[in-house]
N, C-alpha and C. Protein backbone atom coordinates (compact mmCIF):
# COMPACT_ATOMS: atom_id res chain seq x y z
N UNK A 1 101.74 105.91 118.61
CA UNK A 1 102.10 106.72 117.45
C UNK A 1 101.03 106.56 116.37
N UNK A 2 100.72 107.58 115.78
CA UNK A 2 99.72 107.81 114.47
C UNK A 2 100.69 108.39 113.14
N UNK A 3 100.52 107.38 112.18
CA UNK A 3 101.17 108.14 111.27
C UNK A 3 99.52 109.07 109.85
N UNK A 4 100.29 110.08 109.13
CA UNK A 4 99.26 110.31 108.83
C UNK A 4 99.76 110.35 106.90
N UNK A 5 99.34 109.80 106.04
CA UNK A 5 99.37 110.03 104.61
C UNK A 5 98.15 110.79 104.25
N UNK A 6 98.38 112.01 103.01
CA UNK A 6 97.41 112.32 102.46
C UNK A 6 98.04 112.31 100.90
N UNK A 7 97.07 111.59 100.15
CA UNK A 7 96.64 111.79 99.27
C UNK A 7 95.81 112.46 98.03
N UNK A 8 95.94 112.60 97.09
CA UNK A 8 94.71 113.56 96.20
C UNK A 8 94.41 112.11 95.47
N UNK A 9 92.74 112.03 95.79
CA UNK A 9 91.87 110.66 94.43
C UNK A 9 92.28 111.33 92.87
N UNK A 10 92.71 110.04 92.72
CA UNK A 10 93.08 109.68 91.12
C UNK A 10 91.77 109.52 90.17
N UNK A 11 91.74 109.94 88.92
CA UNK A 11 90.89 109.31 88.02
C UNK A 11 90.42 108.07 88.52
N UNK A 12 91.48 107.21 87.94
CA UNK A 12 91.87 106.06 87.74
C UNK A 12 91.07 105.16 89.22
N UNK A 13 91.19 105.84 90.21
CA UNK A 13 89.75 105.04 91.54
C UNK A 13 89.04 105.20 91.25
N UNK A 14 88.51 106.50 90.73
CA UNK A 14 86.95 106.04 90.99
C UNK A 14 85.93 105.13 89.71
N UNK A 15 85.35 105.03 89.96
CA UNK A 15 84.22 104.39 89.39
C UNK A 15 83.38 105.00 88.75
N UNK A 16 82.39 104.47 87.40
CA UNK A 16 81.21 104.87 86.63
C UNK A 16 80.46 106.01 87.16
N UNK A 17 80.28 106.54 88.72
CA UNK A 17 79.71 107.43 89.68
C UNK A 17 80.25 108.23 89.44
N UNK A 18 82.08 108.17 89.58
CA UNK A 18 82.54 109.13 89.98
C UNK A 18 83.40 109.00 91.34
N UNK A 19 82.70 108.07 92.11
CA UNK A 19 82.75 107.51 93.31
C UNK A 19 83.90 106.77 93.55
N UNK A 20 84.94 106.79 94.14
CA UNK A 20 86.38 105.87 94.57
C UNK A 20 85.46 104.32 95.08
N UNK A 21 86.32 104.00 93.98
CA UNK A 21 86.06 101.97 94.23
C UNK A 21 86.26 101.69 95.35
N UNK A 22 85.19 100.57 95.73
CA UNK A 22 85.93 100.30 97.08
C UNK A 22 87.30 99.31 97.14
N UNK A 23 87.72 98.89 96.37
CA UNK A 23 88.53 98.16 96.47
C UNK A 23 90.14 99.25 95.77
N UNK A 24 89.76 100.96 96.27
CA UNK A 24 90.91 101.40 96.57
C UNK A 24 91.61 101.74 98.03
N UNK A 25 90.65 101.34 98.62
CA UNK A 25 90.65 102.02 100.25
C UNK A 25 91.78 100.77 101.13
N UNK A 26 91.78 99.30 100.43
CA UNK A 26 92.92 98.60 101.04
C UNK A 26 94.15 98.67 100.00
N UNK A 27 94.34 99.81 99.26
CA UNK A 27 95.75 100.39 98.35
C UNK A 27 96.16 101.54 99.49
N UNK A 28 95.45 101.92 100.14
CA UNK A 28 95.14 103.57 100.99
C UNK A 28 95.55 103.01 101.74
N UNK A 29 94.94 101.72 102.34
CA UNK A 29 96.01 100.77 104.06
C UNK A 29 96.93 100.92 103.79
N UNK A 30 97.18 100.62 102.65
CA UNK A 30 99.14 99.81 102.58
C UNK A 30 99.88 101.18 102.13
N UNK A 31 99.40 102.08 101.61
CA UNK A 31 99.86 103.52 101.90
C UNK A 31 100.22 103.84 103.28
N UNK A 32 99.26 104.17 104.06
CA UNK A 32 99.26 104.48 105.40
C UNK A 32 100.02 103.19 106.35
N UNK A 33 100.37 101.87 106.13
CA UNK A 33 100.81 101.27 106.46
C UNK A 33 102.36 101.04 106.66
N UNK A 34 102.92 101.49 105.21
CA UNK A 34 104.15 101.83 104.69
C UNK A 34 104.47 103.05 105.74
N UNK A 35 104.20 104.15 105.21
CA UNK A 35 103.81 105.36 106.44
C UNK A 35 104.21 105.44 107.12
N UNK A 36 103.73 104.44 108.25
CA UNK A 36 103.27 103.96 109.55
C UNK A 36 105.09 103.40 110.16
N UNK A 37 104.99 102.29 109.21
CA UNK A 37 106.91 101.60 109.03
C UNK A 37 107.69 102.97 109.36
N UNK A 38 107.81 103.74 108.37
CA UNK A 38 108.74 104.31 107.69
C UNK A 38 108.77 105.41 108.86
N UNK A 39 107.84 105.53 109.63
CA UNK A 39 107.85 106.97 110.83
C UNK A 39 108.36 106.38 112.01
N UNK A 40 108.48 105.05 112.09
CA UNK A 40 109.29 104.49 113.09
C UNK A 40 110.90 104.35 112.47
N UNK A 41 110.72 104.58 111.86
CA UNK A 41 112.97 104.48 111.37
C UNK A 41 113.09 103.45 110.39
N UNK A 42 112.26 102.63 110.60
CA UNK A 42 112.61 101.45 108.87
C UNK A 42 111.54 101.11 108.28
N UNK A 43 112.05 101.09 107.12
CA UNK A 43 111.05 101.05 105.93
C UNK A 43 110.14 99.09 105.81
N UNK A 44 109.21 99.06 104.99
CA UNK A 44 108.99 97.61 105.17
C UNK A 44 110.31 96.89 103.95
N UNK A 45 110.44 97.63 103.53
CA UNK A 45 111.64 97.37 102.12
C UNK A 45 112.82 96.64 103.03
N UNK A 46 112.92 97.38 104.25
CA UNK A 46 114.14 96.71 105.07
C UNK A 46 113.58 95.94 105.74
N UNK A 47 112.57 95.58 105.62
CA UNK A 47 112.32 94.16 106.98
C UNK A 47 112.47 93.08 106.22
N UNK A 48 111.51 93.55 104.65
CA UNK A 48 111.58 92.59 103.55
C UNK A 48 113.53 92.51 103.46
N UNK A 49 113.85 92.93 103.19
CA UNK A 49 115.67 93.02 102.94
C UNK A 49 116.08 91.85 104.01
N UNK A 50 115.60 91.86 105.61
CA UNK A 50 115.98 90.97 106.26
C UNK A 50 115.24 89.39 106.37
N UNK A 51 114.44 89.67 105.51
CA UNK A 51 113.35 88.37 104.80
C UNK A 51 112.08 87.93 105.98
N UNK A 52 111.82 88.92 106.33
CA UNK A 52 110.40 89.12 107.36
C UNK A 52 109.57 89.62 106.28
N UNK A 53 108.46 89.21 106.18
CA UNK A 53 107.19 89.72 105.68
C UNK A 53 105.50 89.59 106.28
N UNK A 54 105.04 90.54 106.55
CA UNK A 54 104.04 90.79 106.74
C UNK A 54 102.89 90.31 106.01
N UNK A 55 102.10 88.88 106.31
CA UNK A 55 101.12 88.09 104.84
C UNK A 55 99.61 88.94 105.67
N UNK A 56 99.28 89.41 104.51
CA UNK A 56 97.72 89.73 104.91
C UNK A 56 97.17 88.73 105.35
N UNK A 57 96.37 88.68 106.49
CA UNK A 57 95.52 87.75 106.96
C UNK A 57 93.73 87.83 106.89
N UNK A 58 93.75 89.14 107.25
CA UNK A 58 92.43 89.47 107.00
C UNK A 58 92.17 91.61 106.91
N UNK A 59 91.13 91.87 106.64
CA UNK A 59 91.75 93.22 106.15
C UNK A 59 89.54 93.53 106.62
N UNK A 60 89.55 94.39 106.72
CA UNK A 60 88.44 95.29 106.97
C UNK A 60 87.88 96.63 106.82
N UNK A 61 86.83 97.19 106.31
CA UNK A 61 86.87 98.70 105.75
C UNK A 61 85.18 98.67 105.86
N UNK A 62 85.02 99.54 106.50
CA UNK A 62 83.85 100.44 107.20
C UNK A 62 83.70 101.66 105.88
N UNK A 63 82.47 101.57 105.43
CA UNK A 63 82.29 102.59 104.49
C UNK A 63 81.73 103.87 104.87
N UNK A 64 81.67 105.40 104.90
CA UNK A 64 80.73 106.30 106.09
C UNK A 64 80.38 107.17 104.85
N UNK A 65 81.01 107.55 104.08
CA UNK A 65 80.51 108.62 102.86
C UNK A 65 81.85 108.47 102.06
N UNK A 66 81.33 108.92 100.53
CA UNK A 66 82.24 108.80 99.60
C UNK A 66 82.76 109.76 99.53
N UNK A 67 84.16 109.43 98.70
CA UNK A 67 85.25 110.26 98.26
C UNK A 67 85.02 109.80 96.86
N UNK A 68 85.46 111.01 95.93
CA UNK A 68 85.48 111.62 94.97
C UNK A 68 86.83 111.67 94.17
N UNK A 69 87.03 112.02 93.13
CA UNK A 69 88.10 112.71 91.99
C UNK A 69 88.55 113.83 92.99
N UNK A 70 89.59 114.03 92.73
CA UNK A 70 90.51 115.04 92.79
C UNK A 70 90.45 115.68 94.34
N UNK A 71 89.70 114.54 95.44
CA UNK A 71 89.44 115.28 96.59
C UNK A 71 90.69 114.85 97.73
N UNK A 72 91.30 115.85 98.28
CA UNK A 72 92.37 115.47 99.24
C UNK A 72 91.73 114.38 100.30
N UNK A 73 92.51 113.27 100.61
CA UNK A 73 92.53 112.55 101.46
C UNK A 73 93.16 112.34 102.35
N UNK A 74 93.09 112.14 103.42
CA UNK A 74 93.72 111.75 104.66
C UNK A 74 93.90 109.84 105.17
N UNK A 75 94.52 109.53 105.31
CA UNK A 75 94.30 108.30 105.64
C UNK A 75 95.50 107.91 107.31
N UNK A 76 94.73 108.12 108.03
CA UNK A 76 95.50 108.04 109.67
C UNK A 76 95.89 106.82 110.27
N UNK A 77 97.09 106.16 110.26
CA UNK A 77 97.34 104.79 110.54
C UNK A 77 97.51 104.82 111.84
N UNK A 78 97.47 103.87 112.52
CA UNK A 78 98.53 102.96 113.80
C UNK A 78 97.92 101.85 114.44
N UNK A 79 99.05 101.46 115.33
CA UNK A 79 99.28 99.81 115.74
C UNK A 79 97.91 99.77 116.53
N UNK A 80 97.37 98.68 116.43
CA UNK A 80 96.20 98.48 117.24
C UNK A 80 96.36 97.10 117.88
N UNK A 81 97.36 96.70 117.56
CA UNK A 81 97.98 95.06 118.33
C UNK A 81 99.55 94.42 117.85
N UNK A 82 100.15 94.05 118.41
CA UNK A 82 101.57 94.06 118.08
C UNK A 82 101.93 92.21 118.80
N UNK A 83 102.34 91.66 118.09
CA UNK A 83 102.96 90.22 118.98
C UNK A 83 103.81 89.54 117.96
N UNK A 84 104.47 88.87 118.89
CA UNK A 84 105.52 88.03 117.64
C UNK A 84 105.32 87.09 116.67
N UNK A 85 103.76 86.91 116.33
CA UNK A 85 103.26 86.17 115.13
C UNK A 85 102.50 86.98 114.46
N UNK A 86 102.01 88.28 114.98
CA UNK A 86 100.61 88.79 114.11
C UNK A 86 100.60 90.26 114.51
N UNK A 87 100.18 90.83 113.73
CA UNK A 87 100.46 92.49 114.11
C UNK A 87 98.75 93.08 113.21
N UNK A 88 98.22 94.06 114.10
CA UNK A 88 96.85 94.58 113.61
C UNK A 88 96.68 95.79 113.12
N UNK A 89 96.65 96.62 112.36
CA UNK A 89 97.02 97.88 112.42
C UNK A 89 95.77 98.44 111.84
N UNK A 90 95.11 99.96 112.74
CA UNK A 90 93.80 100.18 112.10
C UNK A 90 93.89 101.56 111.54
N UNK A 91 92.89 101.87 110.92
CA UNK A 91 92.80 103.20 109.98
C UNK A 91 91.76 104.22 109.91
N UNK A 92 92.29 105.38 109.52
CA UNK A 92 90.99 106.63 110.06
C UNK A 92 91.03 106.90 108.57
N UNK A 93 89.93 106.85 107.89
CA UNK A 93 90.23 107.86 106.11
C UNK A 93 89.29 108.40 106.03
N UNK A 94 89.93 109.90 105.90
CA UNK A 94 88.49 111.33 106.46
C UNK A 94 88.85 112.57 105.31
N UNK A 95 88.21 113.13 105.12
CA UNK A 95 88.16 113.98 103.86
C UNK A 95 88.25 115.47 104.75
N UNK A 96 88.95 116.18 105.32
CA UNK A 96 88.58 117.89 106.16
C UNK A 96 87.87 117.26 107.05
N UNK A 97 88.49 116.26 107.77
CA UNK A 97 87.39 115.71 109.09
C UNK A 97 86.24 114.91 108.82
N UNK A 98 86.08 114.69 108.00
CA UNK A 98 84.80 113.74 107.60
C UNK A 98 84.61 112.67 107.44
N UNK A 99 84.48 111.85 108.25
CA UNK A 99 85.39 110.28 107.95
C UNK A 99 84.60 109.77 106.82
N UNK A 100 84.99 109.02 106.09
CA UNK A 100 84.80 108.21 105.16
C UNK A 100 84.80 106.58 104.73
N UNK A 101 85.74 106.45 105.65
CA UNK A 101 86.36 104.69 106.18
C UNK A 101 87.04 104.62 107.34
N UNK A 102 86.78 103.78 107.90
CA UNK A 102 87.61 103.02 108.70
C UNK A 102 87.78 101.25 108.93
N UNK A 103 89.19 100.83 109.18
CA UNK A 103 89.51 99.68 109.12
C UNK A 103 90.41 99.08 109.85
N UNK A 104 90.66 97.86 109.19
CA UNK A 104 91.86 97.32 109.78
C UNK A 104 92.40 95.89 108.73
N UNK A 105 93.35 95.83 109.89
CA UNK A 105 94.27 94.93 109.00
C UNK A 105 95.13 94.25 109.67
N UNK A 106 94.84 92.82 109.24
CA UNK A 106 96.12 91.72 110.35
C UNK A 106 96.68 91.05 109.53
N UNK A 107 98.04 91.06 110.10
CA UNK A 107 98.80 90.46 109.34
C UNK A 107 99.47 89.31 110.06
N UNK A 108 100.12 88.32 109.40
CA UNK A 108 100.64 87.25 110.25
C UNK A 108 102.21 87.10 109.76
N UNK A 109 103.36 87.03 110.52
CA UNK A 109 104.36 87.57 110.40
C UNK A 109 105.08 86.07 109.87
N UNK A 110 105.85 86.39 108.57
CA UNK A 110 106.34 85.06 108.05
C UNK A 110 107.88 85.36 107.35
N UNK A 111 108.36 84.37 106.73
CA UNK A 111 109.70 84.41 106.28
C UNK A 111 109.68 84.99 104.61
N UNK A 112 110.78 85.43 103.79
CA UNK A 112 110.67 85.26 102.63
C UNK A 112 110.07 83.63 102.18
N UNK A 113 110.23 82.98 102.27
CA UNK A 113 109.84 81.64 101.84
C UNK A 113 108.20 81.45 102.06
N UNK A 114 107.45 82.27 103.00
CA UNK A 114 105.76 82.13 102.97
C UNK A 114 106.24 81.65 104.12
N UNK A 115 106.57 80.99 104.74
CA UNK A 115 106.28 80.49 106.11
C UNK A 115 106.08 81.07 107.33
N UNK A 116 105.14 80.34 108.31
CA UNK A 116 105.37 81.25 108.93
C UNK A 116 106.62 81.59 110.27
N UNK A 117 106.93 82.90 110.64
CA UNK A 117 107.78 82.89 111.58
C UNK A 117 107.64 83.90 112.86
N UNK A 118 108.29 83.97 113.81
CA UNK A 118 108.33 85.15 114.91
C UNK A 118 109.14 86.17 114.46
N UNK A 119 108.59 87.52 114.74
CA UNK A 119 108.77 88.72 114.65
C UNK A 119 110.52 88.84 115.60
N UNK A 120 111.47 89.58 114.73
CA UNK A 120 112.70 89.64 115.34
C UNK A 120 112.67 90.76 116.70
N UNK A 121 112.87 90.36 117.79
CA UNK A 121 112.86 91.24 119.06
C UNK A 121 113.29 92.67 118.85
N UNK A 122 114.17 93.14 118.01
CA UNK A 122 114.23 94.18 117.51
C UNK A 122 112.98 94.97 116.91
N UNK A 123 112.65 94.51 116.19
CA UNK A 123 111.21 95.05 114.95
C UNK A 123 110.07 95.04 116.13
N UNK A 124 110.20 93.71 116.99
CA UNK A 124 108.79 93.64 118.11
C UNK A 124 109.00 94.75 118.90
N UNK A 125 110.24 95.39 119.33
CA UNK A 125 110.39 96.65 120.45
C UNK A 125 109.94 97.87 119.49
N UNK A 126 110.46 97.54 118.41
CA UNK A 126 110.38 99.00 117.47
C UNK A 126 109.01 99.26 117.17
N UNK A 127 107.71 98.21 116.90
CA UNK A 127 106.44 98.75 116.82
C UNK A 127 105.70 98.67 118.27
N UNK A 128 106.24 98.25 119.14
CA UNK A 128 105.84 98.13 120.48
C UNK A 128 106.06 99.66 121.56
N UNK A 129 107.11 100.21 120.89
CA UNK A 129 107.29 101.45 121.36
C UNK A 129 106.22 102.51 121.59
N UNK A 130 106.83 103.27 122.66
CA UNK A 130 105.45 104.37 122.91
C UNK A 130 105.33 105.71 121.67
């Protein structure tokens, strides 16, 4: 499954250029990430509710050409690794086909409390699904 968010760039990203910061493109993951949750039937709000959380572990973003003010965005999620401690999920962000970024993102699966824990067999079938 691919989920897909689009967006319109805000003022407020870009930069002195004009140019979207790079440090809006992992706000754009967790857009498309959320997304991603929410097109399978539950939200991350409900995993958090059952006190599972997803801790960033490490995060990645491929730069290809810039995005701009006021330009529609695309940002294309899905699972690129799934297990009961760590889940990977990568990203297409393309402007009318034009890619712009791509990435990824691992997360390591823990309790409300920070610790870490295994993914509930439920949630593991639900992103494991075809």
């Amino acid at each position: 499954m691919e989920s897909r968010t689009e967006l319109r760039v805000r003022y407020a990203e870009t930069d002195a250029m004009g140019i979207v910061h790079h440090a809006t493109y992992p706000v754009w993951m967790e857009l498309g990430r959320s997304d991603f949750l929410r097109g399978l039937g539950q939200s991350y709000a409900e995993w958090e509710a059952r006190g599972v959380r997803l801790v960033v572990n490490e995060i990645r973003v491929r730069f290809r050409a810039p995005a701009r003010y006021d330009e529609l965005v695309v940002v294309r999620t899905r699972l690129a690794e799934a297990g009961r401690r760590r889940i990977m999920f990568h990203y297409d962000i393309e402007r009318e086909g034009v890619p712009l970024a791509e990435g990824e993102s691992v997360h390591l699966v823990a309790g409300a409390d920070g610790r870490a824990r295994v993914l509930p067999e439920d949630l593991l079938a639900l992103v494991q699904a075809p």
